[in-house]
PDB file of N, CA and C in Angstrom:
ATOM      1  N   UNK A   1      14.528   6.747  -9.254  1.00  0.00           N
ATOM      2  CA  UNK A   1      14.128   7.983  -9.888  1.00  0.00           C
ATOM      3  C   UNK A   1      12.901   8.533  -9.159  1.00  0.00           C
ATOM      4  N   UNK A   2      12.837   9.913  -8.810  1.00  0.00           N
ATOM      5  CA  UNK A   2      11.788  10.745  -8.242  1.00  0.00           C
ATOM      6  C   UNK A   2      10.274  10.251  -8.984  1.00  0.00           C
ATOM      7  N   UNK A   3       9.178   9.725  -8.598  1.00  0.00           N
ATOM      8  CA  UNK A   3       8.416   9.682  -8.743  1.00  0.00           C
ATOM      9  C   UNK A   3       7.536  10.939  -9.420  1.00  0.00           C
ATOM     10  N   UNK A   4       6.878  11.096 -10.986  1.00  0.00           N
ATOM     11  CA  UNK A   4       6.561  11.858 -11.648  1.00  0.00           C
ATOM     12  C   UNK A   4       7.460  11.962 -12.718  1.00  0.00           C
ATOM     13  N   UNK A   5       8.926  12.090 -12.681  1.00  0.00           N
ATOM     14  CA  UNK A   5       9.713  12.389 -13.991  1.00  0.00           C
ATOM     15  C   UNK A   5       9.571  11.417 -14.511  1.00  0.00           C
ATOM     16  N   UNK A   6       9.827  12.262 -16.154  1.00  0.00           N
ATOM     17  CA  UNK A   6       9.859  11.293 -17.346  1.00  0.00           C
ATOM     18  C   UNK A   6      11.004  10.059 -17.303  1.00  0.00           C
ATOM     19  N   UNK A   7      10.516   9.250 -17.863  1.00  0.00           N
ATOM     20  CA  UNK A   7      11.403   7.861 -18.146  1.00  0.00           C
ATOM     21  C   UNK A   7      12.080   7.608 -19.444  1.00  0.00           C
ATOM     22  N   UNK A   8      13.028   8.044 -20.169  1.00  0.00           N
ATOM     23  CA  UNK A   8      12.971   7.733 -21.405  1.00  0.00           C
ATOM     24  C   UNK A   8      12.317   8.950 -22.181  1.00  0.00           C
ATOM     25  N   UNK A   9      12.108  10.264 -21.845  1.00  0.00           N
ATOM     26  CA  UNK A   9      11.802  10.756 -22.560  1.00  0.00           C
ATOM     27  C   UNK A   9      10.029  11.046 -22.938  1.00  0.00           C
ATOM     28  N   UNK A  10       9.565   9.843 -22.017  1.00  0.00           N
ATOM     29  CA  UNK A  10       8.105   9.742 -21.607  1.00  0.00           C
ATOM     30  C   UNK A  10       7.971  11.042 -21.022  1.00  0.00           C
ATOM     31  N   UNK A  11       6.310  10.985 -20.903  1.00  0.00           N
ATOM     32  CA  UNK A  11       5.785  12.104 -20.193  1.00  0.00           C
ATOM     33  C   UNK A  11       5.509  11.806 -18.714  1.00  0.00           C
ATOM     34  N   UNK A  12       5.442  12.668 -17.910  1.00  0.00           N
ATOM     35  CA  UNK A  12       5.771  12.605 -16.249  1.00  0.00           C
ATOM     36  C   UNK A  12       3.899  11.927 -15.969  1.00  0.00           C
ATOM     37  N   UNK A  13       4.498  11.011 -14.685  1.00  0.00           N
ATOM     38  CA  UNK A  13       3.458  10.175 -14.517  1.00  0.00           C
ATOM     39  C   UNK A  13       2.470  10.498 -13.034  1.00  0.00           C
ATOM     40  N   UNK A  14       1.508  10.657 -12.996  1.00  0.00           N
ATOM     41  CA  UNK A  14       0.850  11.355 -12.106  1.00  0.00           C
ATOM     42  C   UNK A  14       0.097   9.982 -10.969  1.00  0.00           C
ATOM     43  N   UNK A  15       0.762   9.798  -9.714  1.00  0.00           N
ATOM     44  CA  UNK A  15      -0.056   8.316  -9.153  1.00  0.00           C
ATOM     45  C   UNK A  15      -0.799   9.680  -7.950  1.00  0.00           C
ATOM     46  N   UNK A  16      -2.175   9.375  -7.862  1.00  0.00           N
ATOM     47  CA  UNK A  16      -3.315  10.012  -6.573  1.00  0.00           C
ATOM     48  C   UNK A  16      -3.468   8.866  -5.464  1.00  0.00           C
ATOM     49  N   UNK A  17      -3.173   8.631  -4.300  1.00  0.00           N
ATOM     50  CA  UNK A  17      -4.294   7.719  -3.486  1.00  0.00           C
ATOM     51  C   UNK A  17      -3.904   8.371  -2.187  1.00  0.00           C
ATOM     52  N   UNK A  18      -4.409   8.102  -1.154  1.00  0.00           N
ATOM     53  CA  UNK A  18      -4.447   7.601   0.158  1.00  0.00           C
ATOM     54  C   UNK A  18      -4.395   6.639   0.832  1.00  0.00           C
ATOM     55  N   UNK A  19      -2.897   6.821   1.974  1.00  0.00           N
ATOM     56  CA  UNK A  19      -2.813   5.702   2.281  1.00  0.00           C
ATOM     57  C   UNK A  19      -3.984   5.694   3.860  1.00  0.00           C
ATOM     58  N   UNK A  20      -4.424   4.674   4.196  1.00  0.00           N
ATOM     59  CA  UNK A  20      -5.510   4.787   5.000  1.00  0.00           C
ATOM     60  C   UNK A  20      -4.862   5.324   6.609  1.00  0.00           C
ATOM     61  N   UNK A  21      -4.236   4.296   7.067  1.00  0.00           N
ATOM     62  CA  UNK A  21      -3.053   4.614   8.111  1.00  0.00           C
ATOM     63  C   UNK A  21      -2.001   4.068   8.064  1.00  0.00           C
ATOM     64  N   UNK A  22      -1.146   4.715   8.565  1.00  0.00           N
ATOM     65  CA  UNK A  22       0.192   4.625   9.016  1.00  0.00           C
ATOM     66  C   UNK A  22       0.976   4.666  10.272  1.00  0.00           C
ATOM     67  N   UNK A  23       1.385   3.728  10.994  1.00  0.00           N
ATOM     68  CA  UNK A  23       1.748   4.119  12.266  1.00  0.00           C
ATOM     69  C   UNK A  23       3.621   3.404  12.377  1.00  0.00           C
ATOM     70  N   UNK A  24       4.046   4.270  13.401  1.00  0.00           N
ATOM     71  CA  UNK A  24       5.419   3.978  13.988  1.00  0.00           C
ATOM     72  C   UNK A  24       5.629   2.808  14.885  1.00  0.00           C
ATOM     73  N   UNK A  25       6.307   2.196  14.146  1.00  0.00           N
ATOM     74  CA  UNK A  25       7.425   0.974  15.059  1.00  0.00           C
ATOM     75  C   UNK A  25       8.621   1.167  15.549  1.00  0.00           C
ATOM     76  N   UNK A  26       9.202   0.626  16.329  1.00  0.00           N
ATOM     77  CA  UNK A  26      11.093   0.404  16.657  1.00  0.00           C
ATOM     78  C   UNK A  26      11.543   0.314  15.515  1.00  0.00           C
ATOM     79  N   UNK A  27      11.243  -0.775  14.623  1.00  0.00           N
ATOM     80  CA  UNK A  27      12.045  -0.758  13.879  1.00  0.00           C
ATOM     81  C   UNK A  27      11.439   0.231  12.351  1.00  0.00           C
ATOM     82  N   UNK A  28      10.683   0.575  12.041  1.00  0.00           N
ATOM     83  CA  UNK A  28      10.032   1.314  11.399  1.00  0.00           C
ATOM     84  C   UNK A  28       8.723   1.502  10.879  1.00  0.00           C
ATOM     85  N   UNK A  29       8.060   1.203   9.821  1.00  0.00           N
ATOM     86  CA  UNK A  29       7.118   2.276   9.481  1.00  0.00           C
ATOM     87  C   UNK A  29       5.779   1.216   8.871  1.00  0.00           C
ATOM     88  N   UNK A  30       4.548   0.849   9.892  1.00  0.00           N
ATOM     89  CA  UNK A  30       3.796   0.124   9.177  1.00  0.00           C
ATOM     90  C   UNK A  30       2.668   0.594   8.232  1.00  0.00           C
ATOM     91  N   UNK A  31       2.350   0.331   7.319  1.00  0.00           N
ATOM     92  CA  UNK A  31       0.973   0.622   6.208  1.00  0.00           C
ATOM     93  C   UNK A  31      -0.035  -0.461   6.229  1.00  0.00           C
ATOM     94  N   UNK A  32      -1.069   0.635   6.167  1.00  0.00           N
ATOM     95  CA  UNK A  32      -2.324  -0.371   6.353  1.00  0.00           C
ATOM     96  C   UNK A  32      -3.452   0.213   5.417  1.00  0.00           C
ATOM     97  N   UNK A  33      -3.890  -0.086   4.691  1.00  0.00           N
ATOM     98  CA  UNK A  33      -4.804  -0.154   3.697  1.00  0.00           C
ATOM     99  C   UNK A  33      -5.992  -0.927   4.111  1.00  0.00           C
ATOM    100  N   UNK A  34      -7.315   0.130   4.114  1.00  0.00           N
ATOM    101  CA  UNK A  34      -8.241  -0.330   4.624  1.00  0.00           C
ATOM    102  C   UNK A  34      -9.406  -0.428   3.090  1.00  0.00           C
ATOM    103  N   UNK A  35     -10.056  -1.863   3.097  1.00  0.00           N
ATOM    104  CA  UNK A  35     -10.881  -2.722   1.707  1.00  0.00           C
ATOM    105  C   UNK A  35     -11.989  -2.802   2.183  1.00  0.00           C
ATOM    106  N   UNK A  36     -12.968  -2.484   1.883  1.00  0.00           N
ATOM    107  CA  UNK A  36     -14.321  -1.997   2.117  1.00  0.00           C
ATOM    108  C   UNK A  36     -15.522  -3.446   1.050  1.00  0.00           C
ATOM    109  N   UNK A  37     -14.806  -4.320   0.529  1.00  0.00           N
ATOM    110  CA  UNK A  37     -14.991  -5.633  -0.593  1.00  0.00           C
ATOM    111  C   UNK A  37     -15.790  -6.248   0.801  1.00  0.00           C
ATOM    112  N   UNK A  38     -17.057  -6.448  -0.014  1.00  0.00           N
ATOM    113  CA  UNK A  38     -18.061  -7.556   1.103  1.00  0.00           C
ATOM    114  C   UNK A  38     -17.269  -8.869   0.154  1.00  0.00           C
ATOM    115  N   UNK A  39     -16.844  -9.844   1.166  1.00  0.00           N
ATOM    116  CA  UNK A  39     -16.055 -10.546   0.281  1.00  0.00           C
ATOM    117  C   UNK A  39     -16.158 -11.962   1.862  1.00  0.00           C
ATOM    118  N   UNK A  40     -16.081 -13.384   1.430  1.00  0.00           N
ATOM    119  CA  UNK A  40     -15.682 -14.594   2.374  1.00  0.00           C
ATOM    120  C   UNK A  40     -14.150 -14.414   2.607  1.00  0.00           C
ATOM    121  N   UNK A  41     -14.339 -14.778   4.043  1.00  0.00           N
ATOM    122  CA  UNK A  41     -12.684 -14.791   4.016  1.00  0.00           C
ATOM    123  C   UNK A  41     -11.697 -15.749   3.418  1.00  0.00           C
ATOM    124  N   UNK A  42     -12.950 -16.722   2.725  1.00  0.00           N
ATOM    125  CA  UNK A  42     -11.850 -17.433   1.829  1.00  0.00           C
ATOM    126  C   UNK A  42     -10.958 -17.167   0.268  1.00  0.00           C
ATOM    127  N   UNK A  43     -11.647 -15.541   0.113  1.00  0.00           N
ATOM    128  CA  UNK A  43     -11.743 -14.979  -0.973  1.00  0.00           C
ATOM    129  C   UNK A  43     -10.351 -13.852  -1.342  1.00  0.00           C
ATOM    130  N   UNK A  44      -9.889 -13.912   0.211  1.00  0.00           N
ATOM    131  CA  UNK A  44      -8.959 -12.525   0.928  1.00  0.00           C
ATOM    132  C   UNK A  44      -7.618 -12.960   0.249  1.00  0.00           C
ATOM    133  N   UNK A  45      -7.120 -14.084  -0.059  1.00  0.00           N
ATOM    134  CA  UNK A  45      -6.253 -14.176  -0.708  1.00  0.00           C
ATOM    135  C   UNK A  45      -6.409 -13.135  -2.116  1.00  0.00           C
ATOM    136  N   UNK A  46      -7.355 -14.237  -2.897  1.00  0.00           N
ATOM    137  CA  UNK A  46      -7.173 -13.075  -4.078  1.00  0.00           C
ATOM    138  C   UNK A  46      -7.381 -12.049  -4.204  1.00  0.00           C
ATOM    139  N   UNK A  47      -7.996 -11.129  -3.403  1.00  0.00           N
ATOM    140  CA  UNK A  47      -8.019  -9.621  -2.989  1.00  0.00           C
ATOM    141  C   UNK A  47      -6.368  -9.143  -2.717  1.00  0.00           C
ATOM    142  N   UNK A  48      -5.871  -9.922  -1.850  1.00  0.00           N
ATOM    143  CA  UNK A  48      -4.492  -9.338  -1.629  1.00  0.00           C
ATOM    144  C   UNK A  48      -3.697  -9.170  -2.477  1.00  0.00           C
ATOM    145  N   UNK A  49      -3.605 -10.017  -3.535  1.00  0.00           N
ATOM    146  CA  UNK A  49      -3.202 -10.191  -4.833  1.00  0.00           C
ATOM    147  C   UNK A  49      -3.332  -8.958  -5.965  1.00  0.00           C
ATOM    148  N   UNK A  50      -4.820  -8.525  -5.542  1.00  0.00           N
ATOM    149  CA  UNK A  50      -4.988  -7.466  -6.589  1.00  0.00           C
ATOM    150  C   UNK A  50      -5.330  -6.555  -6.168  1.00  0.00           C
ATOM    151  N   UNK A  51      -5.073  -6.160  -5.120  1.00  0.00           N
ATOM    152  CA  UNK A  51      -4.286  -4.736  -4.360  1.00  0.00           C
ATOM    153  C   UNK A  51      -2.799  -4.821  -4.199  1.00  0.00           C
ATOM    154  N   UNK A  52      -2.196  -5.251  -4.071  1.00  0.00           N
ATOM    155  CA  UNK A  52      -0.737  -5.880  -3.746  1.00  0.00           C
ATOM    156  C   UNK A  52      -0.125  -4.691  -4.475  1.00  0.00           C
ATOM    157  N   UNK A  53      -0.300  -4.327  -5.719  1.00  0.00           N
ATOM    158  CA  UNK A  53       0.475  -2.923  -6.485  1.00  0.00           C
ATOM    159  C   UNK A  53       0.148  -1.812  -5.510  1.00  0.00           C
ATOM    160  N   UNK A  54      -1.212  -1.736  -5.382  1.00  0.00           N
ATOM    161  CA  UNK A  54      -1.465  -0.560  -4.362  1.00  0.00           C
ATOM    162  C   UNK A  54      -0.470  -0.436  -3.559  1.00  0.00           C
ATOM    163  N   UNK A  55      -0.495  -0.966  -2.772  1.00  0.00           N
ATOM    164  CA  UNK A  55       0.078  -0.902  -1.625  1.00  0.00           C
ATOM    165  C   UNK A  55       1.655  -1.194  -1.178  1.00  0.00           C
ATOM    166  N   UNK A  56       1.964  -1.781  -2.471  1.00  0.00           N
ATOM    167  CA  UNK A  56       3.368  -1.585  -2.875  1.00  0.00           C
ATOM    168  C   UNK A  56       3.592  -0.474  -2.994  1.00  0.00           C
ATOM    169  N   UNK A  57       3.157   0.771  -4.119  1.00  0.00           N
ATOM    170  CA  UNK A  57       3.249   1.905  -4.635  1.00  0.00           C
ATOM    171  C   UNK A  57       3.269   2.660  -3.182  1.00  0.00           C
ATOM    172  N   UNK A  58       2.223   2.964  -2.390  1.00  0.00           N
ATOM    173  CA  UNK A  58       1.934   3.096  -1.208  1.00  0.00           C
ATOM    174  C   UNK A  58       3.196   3.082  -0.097  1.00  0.00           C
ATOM    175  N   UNK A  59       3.916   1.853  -0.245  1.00  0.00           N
ATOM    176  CA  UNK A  59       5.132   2.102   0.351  1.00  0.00           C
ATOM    177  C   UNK A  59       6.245   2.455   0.143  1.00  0.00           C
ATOM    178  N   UNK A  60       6.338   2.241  -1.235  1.00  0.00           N
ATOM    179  CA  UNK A  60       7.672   3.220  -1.942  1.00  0.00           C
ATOM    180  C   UNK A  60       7.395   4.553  -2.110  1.00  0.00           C
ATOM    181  N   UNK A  61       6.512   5.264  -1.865  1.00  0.00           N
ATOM    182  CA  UNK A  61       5.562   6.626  -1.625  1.00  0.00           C
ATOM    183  C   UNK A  61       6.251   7.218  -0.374  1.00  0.00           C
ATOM    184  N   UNK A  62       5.999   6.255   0.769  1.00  0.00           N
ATOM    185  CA  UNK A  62       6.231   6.894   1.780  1.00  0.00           C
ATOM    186  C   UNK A  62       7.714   6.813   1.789  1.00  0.00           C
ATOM    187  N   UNK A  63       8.288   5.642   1.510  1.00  0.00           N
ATOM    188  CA  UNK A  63       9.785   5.785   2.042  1.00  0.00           C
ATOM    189  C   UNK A  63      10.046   7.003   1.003  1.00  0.00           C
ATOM    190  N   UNK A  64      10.024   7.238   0.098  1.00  0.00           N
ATOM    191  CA  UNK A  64      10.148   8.512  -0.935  1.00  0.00           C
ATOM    192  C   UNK A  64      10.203   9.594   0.497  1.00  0.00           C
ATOM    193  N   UNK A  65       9.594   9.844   0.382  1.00  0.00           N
ATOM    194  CA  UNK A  65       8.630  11.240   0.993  1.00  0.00           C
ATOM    195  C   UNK A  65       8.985  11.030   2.225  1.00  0.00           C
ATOM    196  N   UNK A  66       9.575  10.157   2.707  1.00  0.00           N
ATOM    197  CA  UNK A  66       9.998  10.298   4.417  1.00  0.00           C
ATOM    198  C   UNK A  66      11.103  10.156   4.815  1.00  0.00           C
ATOM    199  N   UNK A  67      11.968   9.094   3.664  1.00  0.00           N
ATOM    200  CA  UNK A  67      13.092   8.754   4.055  1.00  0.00           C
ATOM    201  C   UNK A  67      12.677   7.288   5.564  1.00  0.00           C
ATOM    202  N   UNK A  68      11.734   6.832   5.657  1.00  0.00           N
ATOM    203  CA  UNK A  68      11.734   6.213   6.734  1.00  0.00           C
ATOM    204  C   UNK A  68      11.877   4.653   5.923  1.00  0.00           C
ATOM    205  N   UNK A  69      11.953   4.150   6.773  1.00  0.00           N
ATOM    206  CA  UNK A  69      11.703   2.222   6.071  1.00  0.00           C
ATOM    207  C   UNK A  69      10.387   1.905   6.580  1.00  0.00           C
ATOM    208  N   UNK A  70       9.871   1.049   5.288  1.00  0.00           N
ATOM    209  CA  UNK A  70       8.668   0.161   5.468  1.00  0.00           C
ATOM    210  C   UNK A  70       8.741  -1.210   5.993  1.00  0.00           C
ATOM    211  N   UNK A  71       8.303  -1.340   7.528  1.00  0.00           N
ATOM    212  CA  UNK A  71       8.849  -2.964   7.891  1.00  0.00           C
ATOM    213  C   UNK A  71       7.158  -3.746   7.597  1.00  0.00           C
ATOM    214  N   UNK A  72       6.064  -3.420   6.990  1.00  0.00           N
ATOM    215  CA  UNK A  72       5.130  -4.321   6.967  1.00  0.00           C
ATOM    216  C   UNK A  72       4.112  -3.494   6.041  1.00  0.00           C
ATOM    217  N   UNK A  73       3.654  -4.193   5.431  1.00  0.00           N
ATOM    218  CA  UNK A  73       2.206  -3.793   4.292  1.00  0.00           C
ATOM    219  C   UNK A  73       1.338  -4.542   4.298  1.00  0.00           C
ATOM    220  N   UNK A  74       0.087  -4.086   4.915  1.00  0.00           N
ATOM    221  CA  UNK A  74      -1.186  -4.949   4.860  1.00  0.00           C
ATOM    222  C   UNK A  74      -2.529  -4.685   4.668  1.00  0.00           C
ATOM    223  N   UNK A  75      -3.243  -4.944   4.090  1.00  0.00           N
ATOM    224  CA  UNK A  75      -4.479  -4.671   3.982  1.00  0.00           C
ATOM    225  C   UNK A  75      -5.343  -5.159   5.261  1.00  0.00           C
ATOM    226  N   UNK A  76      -6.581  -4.513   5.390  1.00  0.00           N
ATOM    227  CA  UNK A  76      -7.751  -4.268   6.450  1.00  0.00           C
ATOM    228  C   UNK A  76      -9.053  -4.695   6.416  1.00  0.00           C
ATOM    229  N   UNK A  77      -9.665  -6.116   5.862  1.00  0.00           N
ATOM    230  CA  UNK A  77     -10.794  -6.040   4.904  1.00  0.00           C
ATOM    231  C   UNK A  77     -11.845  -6.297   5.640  1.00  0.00           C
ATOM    232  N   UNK A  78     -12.420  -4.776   6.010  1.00  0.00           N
ATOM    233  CA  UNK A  78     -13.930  -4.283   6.779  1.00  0.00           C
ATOM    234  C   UNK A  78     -14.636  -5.320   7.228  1.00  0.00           C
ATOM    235  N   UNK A  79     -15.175  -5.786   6.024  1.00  0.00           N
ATOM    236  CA  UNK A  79     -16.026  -6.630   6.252  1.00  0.00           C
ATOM    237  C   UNK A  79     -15.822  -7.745   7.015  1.00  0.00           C
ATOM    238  N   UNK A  80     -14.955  -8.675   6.289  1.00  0.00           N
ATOM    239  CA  UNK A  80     -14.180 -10.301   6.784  1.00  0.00           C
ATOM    240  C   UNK A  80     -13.828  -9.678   8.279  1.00  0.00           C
ATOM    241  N   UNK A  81     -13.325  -8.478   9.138  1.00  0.00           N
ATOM    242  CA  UNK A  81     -12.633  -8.737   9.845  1.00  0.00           C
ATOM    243  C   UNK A  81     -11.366  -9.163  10.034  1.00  0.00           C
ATOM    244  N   UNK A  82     -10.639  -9.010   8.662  1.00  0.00           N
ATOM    245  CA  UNK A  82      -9.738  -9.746   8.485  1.00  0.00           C
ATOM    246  C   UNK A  82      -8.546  -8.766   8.217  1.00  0.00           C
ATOM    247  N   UNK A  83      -7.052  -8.922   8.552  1.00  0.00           N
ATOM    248  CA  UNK A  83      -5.920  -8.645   8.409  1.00  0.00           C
ATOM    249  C   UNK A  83      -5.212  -8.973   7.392  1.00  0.00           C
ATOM    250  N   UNK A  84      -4.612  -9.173   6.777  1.00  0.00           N
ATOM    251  CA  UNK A  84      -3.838  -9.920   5.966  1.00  0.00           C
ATOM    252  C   UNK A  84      -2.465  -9.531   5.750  1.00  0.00           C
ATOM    253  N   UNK A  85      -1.112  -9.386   5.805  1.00  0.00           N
ATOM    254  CA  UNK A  85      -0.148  -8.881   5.098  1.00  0.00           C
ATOM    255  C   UNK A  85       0.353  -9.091   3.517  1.00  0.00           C
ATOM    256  N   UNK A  86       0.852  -8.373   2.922  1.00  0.00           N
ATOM    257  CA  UNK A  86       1.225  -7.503   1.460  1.00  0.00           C
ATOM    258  C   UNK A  86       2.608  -8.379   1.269  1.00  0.00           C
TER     259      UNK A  86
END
């Protein structure tokens, strides 16, 4: 279902963000979400965890809106230096 219409008769649901970047692969379409959390990198697990909706939403967003496929979702976390995938 189109993102915004009602569900059941619910009222239409409004999601705001930005995705940070996005770039093209062969095989398709990576997301990257950049975390700004002064955080140990032993900590990056549970960060990923509770962004993980983000950036889920984030990719069913784009394939929406592009028709393209999402081959990877990952967060960026500033600080740590660190990568992680979603």
């Amino acid at each position: 279902m189109p993102a915004g219409l009602p569900q059941g008769g619910g009222v239409p649901t409004v999601i705001r963000g930005v995705i940070d970047w996005v770039f093209h692969e062969l095989r398709g379409c990576v997301i990257v979400d950049y975390k700004t959390d002064t955080c140990l990198k032993i900590h990056v697990p549970v960060l990923v965890e509770h962004y993980r909706g983000q950036v889920e939403t984030y990719a069913d967003a784009w394939r929406e809106m592009t028709g393209k496929s999402v081959i990877e979702k990952g967060l960026y976390f500033t600080h740590a230096g660190l990568y992680s995938r979603v």
